[in-house]
Each structure stands twice: as structure tokens, then as C-alpha cells.
N, C-alpha and C. Protein backbone atom coordinates (compact mmCIF):
# COMPACT_ATOMS: atom_id res chain seq x y z
N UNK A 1 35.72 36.76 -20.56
CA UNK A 1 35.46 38.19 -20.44
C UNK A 1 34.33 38.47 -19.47
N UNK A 2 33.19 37.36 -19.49
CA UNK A 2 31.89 37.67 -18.72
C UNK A 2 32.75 37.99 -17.33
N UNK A 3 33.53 37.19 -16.77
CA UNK A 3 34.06 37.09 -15.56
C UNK A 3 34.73 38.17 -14.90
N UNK A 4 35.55 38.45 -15.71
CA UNK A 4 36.55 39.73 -16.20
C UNK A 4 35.43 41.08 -15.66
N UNK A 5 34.28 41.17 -16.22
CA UNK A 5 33.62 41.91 -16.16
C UNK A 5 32.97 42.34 -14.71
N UNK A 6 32.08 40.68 -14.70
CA UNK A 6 31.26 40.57 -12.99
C UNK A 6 32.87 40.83 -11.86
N UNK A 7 33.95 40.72 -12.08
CA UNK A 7 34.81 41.82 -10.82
C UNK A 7 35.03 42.62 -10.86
N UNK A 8 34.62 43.18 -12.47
CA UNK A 8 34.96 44.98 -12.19
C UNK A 8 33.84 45.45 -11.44
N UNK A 9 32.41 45.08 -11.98
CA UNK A 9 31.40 45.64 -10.96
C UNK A 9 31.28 44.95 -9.39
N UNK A 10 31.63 44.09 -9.17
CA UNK A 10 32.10 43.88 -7.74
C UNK A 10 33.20 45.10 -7.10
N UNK A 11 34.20 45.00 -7.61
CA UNK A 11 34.79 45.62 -7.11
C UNK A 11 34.27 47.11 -7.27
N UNK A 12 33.34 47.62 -7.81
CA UNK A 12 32.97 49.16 -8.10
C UNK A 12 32.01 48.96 -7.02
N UNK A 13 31.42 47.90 -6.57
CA UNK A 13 30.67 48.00 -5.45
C UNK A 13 31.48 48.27 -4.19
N UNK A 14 32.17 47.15 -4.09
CA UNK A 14 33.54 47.47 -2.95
C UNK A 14 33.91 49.06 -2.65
N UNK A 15 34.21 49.94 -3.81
CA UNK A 15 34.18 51.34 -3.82
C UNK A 15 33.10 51.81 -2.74
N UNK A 16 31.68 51.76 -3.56
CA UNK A 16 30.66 52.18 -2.88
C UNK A 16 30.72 52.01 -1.47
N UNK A 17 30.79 50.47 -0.96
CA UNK A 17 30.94 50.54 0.57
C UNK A 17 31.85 51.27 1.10
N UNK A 18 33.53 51.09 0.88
CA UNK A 18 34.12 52.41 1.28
C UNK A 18 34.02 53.70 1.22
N UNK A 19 32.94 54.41 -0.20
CA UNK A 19 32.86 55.53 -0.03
C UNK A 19 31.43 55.85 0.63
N UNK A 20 30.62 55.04 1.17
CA UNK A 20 29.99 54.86 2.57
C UNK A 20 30.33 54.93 3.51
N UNK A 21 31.38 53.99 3.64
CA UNK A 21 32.25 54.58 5.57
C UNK A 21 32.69 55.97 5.69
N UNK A 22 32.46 56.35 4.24
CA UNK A 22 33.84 58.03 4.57
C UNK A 22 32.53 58.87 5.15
N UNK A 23 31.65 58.52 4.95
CA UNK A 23 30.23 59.48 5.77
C UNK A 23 29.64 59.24 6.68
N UNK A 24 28.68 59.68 7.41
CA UNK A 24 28.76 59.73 8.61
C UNK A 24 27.25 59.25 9.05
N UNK A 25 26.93 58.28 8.75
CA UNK A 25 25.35 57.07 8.83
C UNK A 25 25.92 56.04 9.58
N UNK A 26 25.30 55.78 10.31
CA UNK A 26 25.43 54.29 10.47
C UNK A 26 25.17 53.27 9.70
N UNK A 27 26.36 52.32 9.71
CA UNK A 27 25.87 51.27 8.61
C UNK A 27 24.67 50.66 8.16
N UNK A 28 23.81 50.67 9.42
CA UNK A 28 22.83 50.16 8.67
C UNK A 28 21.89 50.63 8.18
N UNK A 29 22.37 52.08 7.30
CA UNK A 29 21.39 52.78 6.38
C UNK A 29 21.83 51.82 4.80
N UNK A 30 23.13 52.03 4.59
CA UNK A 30 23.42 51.19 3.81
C UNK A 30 22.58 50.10 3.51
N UNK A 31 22.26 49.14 4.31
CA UNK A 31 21.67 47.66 4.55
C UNK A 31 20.25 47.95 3.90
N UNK A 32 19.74 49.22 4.70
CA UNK A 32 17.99 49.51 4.17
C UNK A 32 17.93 50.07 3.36
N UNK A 33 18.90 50.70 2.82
CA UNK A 33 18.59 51.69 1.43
C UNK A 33 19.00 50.96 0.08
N UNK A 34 19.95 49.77 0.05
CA UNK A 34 21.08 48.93 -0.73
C UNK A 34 19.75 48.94 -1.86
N UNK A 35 18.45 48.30 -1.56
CA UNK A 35 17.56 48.00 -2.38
C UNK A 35 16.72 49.24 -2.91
N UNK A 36 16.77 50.38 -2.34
CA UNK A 36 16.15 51.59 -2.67
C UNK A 36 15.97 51.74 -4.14
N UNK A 37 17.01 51.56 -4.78
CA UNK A 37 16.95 52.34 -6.23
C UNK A 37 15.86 51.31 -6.94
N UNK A 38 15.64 49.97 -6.45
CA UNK A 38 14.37 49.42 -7.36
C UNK A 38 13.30 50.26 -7.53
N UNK A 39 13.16 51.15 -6.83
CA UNK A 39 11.54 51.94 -6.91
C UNK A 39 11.07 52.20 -8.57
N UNK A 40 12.69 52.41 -8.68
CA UNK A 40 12.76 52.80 -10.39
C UNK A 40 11.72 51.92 -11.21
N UNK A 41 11.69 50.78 -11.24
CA UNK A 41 10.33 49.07 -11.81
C UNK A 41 9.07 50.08 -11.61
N UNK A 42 8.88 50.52 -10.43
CA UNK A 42 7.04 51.01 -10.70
C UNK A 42 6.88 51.77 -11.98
N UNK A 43 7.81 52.42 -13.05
CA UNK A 43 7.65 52.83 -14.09
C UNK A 43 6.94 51.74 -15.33
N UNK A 44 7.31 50.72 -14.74
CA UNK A 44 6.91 49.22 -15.72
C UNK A 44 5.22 49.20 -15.57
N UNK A 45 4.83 49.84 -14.31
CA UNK A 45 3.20 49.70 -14.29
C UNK A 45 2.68 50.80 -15.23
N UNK A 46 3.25 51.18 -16.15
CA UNK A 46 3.24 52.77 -16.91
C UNK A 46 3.66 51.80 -18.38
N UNK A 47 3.87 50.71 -18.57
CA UNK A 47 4.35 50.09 -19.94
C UNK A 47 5.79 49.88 -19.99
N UNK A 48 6.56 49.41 -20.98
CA UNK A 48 8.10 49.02 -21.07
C UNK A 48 8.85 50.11 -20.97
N UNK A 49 8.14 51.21 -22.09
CA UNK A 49 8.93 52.37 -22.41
C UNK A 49 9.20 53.23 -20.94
N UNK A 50 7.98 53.75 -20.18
CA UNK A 50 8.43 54.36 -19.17
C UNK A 50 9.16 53.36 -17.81
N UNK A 51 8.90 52.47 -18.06
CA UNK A 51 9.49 51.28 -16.69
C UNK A 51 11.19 51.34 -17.18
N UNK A 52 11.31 51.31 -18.86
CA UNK A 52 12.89 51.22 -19.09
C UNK A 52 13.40 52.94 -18.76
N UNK A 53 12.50 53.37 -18.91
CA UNK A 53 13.50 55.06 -18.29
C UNK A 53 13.34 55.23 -17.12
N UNK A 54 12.39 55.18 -16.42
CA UNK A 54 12.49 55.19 -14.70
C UNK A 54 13.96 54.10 -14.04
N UNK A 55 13.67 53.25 -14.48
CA UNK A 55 14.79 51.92 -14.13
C UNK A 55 16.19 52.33 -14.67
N UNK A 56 16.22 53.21 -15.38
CA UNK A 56 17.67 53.38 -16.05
C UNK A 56 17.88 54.69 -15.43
N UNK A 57 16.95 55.30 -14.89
CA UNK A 57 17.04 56.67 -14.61
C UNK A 57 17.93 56.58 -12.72
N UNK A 58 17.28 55.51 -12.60
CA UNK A 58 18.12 54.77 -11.31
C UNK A 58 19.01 53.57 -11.13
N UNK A 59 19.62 54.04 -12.16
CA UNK A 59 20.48 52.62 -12.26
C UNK A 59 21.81 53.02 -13.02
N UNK A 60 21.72 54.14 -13.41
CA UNK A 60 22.53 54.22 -14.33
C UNK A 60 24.19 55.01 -13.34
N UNK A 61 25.32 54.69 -13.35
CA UNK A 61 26.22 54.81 -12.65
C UNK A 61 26.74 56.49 -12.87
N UNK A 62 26.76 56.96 -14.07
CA UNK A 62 26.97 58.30 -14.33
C UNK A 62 25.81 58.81 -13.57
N UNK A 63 24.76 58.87 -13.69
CA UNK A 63 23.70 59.34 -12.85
C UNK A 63 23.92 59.36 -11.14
N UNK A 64 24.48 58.84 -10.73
CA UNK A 64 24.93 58.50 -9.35
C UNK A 64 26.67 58.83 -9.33
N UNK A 65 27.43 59.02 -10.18
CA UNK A 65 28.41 59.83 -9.70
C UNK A 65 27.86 61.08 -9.53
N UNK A 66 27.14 61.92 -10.65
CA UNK A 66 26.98 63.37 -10.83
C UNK A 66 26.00 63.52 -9.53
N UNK A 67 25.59 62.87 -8.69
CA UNK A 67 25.05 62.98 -7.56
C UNK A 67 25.51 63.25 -6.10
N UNK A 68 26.61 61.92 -6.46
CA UNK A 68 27.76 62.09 -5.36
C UNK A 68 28.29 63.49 -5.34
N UNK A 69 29.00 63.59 -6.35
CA UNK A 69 30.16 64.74 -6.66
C UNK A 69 29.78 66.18 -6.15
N UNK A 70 28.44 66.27 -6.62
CA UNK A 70 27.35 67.36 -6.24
C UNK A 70 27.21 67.53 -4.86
N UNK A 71 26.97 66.11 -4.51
CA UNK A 71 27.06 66.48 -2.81
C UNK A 71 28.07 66.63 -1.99
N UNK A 72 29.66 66.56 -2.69
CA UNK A 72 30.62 66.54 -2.38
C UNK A 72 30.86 68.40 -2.40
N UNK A 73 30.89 68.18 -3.72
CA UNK A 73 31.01 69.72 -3.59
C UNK A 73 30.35 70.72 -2.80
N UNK A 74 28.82 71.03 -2.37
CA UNK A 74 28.25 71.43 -2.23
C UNK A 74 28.13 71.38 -0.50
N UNK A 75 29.01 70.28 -0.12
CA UNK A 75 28.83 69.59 1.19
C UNK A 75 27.47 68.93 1.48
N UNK A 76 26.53 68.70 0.87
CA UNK A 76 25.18 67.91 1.08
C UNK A 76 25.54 66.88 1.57
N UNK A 77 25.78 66.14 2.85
CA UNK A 77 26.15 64.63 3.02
C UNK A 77 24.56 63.70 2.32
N UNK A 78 23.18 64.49 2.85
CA UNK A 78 22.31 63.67 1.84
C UNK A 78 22.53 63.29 0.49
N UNK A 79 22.54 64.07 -0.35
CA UNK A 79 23.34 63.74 -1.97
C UNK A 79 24.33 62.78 -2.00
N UNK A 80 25.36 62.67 -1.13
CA UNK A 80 26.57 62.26 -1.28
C UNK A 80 25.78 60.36 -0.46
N UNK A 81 25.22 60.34 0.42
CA UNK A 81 24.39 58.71 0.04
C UNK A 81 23.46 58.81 -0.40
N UNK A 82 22.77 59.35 -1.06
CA UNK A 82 22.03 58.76 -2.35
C UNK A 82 23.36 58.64 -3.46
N UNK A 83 23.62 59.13 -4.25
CA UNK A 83 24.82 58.87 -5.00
C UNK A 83 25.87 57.59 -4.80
N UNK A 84 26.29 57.72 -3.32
CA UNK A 84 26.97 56.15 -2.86
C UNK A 84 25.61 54.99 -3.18
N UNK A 85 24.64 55.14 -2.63
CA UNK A 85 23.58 54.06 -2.66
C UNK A 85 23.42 53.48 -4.20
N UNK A 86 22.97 54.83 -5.04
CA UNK A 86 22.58 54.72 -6.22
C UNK A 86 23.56 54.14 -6.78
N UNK A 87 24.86 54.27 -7.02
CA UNK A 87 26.22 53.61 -7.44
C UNK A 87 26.80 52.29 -7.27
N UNK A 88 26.56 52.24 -5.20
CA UNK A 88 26.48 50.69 -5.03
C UNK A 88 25.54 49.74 -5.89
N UNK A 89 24.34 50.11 -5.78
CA UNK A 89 23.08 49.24 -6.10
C UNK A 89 23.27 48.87 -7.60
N UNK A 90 23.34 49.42 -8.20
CA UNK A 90 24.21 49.66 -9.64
C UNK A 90 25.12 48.41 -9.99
N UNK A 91 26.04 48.84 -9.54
CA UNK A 91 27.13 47.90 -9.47
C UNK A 91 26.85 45.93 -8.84
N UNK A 92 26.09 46.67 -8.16
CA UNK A 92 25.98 45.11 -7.71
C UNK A 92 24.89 44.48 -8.62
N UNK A 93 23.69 45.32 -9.12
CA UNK A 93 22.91 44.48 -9.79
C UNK A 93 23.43 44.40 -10.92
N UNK A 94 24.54 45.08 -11.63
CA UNK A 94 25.12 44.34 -12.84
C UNK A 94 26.02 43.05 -12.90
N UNK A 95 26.54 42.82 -11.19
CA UNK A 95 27.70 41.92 -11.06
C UNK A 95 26.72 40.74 -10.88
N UNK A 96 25.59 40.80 -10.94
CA UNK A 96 24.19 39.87 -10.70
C UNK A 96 23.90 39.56 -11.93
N UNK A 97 23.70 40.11 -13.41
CA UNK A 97 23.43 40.09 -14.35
C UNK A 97 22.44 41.03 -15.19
N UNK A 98 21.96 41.92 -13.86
CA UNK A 98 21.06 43.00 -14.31
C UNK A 98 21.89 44.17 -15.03
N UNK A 99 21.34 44.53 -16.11
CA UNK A 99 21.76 45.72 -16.68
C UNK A 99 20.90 46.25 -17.23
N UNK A 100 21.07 48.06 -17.70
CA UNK A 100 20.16 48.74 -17.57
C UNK A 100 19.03 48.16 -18.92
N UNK A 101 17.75 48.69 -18.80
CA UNK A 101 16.95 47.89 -19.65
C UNK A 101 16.59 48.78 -21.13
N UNK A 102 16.20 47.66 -22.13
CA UNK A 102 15.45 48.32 -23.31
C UNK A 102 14.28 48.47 -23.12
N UNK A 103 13.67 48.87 -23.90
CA UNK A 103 11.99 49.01 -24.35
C UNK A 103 11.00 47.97 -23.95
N UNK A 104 11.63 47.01 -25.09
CA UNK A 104 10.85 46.20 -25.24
C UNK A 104 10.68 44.89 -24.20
N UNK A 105 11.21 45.00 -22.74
CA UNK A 105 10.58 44.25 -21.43
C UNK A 105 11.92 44.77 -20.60
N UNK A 106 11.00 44.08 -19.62
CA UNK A 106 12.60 43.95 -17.99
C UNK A 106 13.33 43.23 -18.29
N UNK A 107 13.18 42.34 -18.92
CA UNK A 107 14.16 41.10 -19.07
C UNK A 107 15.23 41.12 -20.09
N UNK A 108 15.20 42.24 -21.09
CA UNK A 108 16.14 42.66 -22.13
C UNK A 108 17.03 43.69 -21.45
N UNK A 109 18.31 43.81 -21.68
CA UNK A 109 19.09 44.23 -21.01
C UNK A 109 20.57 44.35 -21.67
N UNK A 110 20.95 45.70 -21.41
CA UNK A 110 22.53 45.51 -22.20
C UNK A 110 23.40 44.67 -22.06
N UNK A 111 23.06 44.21 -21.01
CA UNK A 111 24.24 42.65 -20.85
C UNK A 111 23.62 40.94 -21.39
N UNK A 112 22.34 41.79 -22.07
CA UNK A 112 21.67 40.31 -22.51
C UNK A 112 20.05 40.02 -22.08
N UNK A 113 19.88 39.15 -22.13
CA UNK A 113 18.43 38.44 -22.10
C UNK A 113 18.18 38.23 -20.52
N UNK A 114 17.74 38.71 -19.35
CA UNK A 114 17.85 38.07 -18.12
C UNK A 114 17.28 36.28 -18.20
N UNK A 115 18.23 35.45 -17.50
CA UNK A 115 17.10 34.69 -17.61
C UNK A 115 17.68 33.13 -18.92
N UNK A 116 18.83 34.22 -19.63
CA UNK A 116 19.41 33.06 -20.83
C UNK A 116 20.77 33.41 -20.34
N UNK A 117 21.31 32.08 -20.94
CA UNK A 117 23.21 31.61 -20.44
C UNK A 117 23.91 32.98 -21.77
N UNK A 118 24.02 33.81 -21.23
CA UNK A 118 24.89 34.75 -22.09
C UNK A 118 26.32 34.28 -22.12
N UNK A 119 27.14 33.47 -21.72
CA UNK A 119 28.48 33.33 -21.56
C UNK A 119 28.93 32.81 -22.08
């Protein structure tokens, strides 16, 4: 199932890059922004509790559709990559093993313990 899983978020990344080409950046905003949504961690210099809501607050994939969509609608092409970014980045750090965090450290995580053989 672990496996099963790490290609659905691959492939939800795959999404992201195509719904990157449909806009109008040059690729290599993609490349510099891919890591953007970490900013979310400086919440961790604030304790677990605010580091796990900043970090989830950018990480979280519903959070980055309702971004996209917004900028879709609205025509914002800005909205519409942050939303692709926020979505890619997402996706890929779960197909990595990152998932969004609890309280009680960075390293606890809905997909497990970072760091221990979950599989």
C-alpha cells in the first residue's frame, strides 16, 4: 500500500508540473519556487504547536487547490502559481515521506515517524 500511495503523490505532482506549463512563467520559476512553501518550518522557532500550523498551513493540498481555483476564477495568474507551487511541493514532499505535522515535533507526521521504516 506504502507504494500504492508514494505514486499517487508522484503522480499529483506530475499534475502540478502540467498545470504549470498551462501558465505563462518560465520554467524556471517552478525550479526556484518548488522549495518555497518550506518557509512554513520558521513557525517551529515559535515551538511545535505554531511550527505544526504554519507547516500545515503550507502544505496542506486543499489549501493550494482553493488557491489555484481562486486564481482561476478570478483570472489572477499570481494565485494560480502559488496554488500550482503550493500543490506541487505538497505532493512531492509526501511522495518523500513528509506529511503534514503534529504538535508534538517535525518529525511526527500523518504518514508516521520521519526517520523510522513505516512499511
Amino acid at each position: 500500500m506504502k507504494t500504492v500511495l508514494k505514486l499517487e503523490e508522484v503522480l499529483m505532482f506530475v499534475l502540478g508540473i502540467y498545470l504549470f506549463s498551462q501558465l505563462d512563467y518560465a520554467w524556471w520559476w517552478f525550479l526556484v519556487l518548488i522549495l518555497a512553501p518550506d518557509i512554513g518550518m520558521l513557525g517551529y522557532l515559535m515551538g511545535n504547536k505554531a511550527g505544526a500550523f504554519t507547516y500545515n498551513l503550507f502544505h496542506h493540498k486543499g489549501m493550494a487547490i482553493i488557491v489555484y481555483l481562486l486564481g482561476s476564477y478570478f483570472s489572477i495568474p499570481l494565485c494560480q502559481l502559488i496554488g500550482v507551487i503550493l500543490f506541487s511541493h505538497s505532493a512531492l514532499d509526501r511522495a518523500l515521506g513528509y506529511g503534514l505535522k503534529y504538535d508534538k515535533g517535525f518529525k511526527f507526521t500523518h504518514l508516521g515517524e520521519i526517520g523510522k521504516n513505516n512499511g
